[in-house]
N, C-alpha and C. Protein backbone atom coordinates (compact mmCIF):
# COMPACT_ATOMS: atom_id res chain seq x y z
N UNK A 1 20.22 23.60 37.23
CA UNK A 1 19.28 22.73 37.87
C UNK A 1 19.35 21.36 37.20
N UNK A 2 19.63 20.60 37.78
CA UNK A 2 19.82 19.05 37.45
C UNK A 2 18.52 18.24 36.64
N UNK A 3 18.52 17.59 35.83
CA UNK A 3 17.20 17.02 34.93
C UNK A 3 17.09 15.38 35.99
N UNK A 4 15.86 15.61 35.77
CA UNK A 4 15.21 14.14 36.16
C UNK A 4 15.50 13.36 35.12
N UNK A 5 15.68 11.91 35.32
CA UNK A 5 16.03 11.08 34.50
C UNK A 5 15.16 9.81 34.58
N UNK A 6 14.19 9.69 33.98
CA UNK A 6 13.08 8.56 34.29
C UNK A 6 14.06 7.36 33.86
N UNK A 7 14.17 6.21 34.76
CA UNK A 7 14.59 5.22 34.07
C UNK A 7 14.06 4.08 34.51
N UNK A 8 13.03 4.16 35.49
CA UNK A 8 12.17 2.81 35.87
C UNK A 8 10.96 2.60 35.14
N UNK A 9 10.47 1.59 34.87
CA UNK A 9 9.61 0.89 34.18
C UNK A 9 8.23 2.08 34.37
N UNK A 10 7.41 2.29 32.81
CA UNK A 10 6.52 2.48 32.51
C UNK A 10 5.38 2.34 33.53
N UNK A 11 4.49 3.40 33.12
CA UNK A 11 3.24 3.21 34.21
C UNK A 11 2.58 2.18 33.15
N UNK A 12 1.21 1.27 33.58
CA UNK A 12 0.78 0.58 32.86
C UNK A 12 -0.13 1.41 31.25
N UNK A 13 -0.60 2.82 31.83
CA UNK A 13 -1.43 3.57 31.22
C UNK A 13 -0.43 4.14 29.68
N UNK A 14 0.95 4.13 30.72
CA UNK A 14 2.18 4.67 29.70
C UNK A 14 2.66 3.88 28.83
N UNK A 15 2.39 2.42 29.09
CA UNK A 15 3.14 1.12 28.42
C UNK A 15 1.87 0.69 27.18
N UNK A 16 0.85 1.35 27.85
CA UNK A 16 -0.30 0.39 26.74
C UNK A 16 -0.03 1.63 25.59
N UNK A 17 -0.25 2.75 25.83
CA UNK A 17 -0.59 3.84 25.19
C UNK A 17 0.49 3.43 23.92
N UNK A 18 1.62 3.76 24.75
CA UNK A 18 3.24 3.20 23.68
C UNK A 18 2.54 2.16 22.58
N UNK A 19 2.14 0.93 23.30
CA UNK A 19 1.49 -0.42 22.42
C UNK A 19 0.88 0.04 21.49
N UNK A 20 -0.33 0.51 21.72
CA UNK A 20 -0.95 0.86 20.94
C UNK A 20 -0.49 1.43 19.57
N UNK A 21 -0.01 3.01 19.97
CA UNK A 21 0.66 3.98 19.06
C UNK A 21 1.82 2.99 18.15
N UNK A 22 2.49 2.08 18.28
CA UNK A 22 3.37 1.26 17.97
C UNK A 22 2.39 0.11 17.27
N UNK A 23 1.18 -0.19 17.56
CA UNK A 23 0.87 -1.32 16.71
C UNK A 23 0.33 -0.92 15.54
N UNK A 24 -0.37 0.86 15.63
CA UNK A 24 -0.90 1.59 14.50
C UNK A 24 0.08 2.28 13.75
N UNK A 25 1.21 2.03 14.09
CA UNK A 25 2.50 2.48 13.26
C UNK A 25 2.92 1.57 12.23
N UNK A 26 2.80 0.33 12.89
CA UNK A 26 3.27 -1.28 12.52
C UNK A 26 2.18 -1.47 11.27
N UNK A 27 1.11 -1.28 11.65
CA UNK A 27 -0.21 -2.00 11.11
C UNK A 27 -0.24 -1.34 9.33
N UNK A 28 0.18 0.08 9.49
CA UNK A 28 0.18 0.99 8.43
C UNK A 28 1.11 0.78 7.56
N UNK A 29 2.79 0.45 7.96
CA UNK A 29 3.56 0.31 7.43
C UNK A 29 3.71 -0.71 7.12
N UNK A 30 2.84 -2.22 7.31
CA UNK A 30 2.96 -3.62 6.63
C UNK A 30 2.39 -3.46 5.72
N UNK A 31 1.21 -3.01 5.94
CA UNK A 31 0.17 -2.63 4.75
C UNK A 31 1.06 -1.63 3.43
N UNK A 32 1.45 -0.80 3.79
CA UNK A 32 2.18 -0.16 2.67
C UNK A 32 3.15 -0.82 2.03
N UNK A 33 4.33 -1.73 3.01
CA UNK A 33 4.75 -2.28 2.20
C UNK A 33 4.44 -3.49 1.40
N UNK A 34 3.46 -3.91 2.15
CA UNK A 34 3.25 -5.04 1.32
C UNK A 34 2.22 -4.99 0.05
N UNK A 35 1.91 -3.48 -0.12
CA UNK A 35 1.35 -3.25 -1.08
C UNK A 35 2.61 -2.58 -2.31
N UNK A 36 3.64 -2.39 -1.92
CA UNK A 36 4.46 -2.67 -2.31
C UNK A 36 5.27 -3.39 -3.44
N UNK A 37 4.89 -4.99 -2.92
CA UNK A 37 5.34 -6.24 -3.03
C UNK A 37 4.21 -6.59 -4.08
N UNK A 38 2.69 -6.29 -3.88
CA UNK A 38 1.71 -6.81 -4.76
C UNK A 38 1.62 -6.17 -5.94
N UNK A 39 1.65 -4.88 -5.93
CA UNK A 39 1.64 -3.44 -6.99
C UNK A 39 0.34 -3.56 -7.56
N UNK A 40 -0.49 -3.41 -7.27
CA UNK A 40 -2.20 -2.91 -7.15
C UNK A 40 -1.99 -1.71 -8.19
N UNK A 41 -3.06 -1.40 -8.93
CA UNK A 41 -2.94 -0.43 -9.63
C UNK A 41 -2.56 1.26 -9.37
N UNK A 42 -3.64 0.80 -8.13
CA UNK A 42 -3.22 2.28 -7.72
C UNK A 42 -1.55 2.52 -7.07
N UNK A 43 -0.78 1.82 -6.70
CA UNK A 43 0.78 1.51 -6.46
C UNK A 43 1.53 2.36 -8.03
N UNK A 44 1.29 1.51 -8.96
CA UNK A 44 1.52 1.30 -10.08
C UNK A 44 1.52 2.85 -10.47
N UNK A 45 0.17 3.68 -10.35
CA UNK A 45 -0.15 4.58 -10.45
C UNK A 45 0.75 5.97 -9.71
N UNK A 46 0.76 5.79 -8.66
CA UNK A 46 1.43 6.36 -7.48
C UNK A 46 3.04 6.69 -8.04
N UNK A 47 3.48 5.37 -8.40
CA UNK A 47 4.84 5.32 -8.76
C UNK A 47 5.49 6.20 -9.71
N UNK A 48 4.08 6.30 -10.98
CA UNK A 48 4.72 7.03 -11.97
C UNK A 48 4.41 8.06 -11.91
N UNK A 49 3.58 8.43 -10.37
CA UNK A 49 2.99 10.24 -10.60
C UNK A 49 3.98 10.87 -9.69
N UNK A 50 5.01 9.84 -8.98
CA UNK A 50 6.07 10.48 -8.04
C UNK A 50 7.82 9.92 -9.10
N UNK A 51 7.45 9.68 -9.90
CA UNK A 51 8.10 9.45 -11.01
C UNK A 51 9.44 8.25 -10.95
N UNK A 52 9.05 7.81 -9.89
CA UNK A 52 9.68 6.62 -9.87
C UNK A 52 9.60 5.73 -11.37
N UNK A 53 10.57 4.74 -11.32
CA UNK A 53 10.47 3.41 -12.43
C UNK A 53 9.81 2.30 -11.45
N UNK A 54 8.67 1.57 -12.64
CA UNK A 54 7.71 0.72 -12.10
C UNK A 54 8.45 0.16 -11.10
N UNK A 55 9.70 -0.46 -11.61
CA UNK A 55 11.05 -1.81 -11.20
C UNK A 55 11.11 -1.62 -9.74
N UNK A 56 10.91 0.02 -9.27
CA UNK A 56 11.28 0.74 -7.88
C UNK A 56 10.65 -0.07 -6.55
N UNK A 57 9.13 -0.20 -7.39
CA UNK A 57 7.86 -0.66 -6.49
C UNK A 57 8.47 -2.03 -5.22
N UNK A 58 9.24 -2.80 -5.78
CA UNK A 58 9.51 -3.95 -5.21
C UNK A 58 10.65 -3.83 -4.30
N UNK A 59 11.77 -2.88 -4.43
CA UNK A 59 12.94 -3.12 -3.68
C UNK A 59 12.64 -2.37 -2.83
N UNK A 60 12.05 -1.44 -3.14
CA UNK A 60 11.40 -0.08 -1.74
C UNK A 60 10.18 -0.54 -0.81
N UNK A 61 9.68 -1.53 -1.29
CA UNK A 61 8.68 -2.28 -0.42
C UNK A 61 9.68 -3.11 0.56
N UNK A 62 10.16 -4.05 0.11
CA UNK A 62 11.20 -4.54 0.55
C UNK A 62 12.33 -3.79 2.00
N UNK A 63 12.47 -2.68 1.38
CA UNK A 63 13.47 -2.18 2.50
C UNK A 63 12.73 -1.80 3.63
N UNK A 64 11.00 -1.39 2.75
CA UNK A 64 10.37 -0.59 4.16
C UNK A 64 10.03 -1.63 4.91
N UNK A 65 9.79 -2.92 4.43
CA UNK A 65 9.41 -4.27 5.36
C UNK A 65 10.28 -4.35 6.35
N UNK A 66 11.35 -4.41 6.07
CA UNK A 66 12.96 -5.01 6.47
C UNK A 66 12.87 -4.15 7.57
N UNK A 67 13.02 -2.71 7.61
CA UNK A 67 12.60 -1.85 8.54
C UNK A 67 11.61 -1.68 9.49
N UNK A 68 10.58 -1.61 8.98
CA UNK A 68 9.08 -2.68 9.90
C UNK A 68 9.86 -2.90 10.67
N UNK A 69 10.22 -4.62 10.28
CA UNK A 69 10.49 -5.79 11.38
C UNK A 69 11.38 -5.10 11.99
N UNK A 70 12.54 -4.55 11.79
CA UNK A 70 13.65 -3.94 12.77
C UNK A 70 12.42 -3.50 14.21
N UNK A 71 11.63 -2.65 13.31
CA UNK A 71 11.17 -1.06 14.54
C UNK A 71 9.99 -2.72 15.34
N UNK A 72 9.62 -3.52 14.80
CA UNK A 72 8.81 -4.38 15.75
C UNK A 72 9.31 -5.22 16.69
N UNK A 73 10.35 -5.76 16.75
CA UNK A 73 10.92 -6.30 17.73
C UNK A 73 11.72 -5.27 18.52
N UNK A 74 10.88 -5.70 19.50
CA UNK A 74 11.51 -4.27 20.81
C UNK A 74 12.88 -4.50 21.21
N UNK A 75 13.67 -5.06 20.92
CA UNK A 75 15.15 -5.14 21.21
C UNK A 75 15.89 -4.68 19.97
N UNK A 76 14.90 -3.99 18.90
CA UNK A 76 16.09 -3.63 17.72
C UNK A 76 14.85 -2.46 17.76
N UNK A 77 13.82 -1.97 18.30
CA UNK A 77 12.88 -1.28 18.14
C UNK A 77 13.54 0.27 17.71
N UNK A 78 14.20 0.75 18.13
CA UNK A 78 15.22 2.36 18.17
C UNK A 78 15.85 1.99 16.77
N UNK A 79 17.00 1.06 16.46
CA UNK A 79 17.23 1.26 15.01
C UNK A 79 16.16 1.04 13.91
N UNK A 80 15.16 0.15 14.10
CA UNK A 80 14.17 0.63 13.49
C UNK A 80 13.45 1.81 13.11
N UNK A 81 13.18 2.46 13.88
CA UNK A 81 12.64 3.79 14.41
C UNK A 81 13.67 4.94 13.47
N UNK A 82 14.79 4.50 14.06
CA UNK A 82 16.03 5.57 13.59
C UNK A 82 16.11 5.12 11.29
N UNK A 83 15.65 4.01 11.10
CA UNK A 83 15.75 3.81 9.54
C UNK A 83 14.62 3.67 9.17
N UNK A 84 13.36 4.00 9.74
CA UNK A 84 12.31 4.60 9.15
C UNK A 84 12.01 6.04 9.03
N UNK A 85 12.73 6.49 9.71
CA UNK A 85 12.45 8.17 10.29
C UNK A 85 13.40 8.29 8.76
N UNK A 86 14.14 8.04 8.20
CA UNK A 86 15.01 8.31 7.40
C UNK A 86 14.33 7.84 6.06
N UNK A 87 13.84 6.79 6.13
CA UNK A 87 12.76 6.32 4.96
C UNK A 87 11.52 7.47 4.80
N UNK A 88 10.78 7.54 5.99
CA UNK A 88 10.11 8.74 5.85
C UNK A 88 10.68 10.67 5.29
N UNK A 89 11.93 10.45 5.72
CA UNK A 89 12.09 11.99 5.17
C UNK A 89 12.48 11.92 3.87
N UNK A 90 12.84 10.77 3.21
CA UNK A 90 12.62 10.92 1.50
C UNK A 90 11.85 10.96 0.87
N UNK A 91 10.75 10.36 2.17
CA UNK A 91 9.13 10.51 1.31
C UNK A 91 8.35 12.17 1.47
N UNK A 92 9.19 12.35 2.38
CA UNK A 92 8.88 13.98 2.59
C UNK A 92 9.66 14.64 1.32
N UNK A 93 10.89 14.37 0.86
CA UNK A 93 11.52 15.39 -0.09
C UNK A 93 10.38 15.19 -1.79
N UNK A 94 10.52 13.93 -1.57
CA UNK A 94 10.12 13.47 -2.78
C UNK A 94 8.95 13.97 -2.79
N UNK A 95 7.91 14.10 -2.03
CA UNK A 95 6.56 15.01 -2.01
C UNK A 95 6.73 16.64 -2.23
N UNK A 96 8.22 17.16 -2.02
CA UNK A 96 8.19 18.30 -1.97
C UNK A 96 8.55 18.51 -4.04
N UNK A 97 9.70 17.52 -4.25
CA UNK A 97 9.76 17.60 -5.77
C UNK A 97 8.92 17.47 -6.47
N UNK A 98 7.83 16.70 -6.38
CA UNK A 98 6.47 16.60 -6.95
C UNK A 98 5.29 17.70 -7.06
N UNK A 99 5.77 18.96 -5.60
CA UNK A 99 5.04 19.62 -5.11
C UNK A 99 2.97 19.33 -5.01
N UNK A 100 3.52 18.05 -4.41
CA UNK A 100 2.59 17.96 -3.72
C UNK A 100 1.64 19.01 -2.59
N UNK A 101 0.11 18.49 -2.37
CA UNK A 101 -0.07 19.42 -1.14
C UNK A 101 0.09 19.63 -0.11
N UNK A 102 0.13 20.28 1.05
CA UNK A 102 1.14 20.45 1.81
C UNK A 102 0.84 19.12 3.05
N UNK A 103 -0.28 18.79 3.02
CA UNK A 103 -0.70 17.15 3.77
C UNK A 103 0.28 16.19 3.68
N UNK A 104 0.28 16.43 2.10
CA UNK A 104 1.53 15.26 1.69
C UNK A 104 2.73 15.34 2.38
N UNK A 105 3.05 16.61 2.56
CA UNK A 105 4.35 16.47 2.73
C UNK A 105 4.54 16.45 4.67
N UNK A 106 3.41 16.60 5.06
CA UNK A 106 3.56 16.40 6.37
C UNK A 106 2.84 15.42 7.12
N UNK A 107 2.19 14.29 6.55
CA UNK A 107 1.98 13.34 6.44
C UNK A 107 2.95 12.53 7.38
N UNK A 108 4.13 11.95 6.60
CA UNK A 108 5.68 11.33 6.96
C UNK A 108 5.69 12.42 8.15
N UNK A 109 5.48 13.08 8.22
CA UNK A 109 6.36 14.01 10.01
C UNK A 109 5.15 13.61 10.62
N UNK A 110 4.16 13.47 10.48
CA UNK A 110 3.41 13.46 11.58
C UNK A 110 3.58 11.88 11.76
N UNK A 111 3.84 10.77 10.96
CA UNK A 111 3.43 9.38 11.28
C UNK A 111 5.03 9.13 12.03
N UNK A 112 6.05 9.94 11.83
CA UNK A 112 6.96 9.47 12.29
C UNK A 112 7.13 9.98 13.66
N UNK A 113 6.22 11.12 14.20
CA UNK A 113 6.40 11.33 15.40
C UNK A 113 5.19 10.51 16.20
N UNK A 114 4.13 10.18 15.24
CA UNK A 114 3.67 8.84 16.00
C UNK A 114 4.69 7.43 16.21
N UNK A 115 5.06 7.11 15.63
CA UNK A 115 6.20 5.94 15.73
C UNK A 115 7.39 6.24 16.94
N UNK A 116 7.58 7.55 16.85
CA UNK A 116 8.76 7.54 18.18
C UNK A 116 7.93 7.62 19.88
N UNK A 117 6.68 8.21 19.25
CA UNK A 117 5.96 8.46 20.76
C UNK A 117 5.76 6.95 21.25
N UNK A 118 5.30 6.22 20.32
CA UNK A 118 4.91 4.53 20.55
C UNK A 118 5.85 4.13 21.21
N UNK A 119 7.48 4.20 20.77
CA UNK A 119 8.67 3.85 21.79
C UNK A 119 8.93 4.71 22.79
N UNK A 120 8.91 6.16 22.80
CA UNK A 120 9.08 6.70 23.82
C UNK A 120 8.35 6.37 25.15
N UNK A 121 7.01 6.22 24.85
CA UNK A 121 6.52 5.92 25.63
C UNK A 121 6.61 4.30 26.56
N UNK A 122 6.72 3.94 25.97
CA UNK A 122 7.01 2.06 26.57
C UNK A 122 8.50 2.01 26.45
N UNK A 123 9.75 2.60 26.13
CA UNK A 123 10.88 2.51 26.55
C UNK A 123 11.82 3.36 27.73
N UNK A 124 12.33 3.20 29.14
CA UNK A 124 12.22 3.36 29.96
C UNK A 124 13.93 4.14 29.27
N UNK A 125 14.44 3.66 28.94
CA UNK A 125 16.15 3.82 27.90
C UNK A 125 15.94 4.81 27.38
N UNK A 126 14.88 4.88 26.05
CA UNK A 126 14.94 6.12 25.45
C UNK A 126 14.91 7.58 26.35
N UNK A 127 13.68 7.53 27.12
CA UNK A 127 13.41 8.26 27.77
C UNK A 127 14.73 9.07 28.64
N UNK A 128 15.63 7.81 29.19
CA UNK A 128 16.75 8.39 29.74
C UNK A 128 17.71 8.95 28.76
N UNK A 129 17.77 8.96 27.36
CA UNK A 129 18.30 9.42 26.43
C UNK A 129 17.66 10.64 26.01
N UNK A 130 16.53 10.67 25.96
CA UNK A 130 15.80 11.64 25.69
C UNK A 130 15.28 12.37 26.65
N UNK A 131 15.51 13.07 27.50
CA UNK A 131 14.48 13.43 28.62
C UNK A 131 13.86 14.54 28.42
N UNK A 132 12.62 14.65 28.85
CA UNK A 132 11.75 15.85 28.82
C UNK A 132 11.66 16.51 29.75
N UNK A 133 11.96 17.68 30.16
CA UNK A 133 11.70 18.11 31.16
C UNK A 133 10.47 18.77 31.83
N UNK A 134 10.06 18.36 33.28
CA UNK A 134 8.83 18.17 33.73
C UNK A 134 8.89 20.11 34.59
């Protein structure tokens, strides 16, 4: 049986929803990294209880920014998406070496399947890449 292949433009209900989910993806991950960049105590703190070196705080803020901006401009939005999903599953391992609780470690899976729903939903492409069947 042949798959449907959505490839015309978003309903409006489908395009905001995407927005949304995508600006609370955005909003979280500036904030992290740019807490990052400042190193607040509790950063500072964080760093050495996941046993990072202080030095770490700045270049890993840095990459997650860099990434941000990729996943925010909707014409690089998917490789974004695709090098945060990858940023996030180190934050998943690294929660598991720490043995963290199990929140922690599913935390990163749950924010990263918010981040793809945000594009799935408002990208008409993915969708034809991805299809769900109805």
């Amino acid at each position: 049986m042949p798959v449907s292949v959505e490839t015309t433009a978003p309903s409006k209900a489908r395009l905001w929803t995407g927005r949304i989910l995508t600006a609370l993806a955005l909003l979280f991950l500036l904030f992290d990294g740019i807490m990052k960049l400042i190193r607040p105590l509790a950063v500072t703190q964080a760093m050495t209880q996941l046993g990072f070196p202080q030095g770490l705080s700045v270049p890993i803020g840095v990459i997650l920014l860099v990434c941000t901006f990729l996943y925010a401009i909707p014409s690089t939005s998917v490789l974004g998406a695709v090098l945060l999903t990858g940023y996030l599953g180190g934050a998943v391992v690294v929660q598991m070496r720490i043995g963290a609780p199990a929140f922690s470690e599913f935390f990163p899976i749950g924010f990263a399947v918010l981040m793809w729903a945000g594009i799935y939903l408002r990208e008409p492409r993915l969708r034809a890449l991805i299809p769900l069947r109805t």
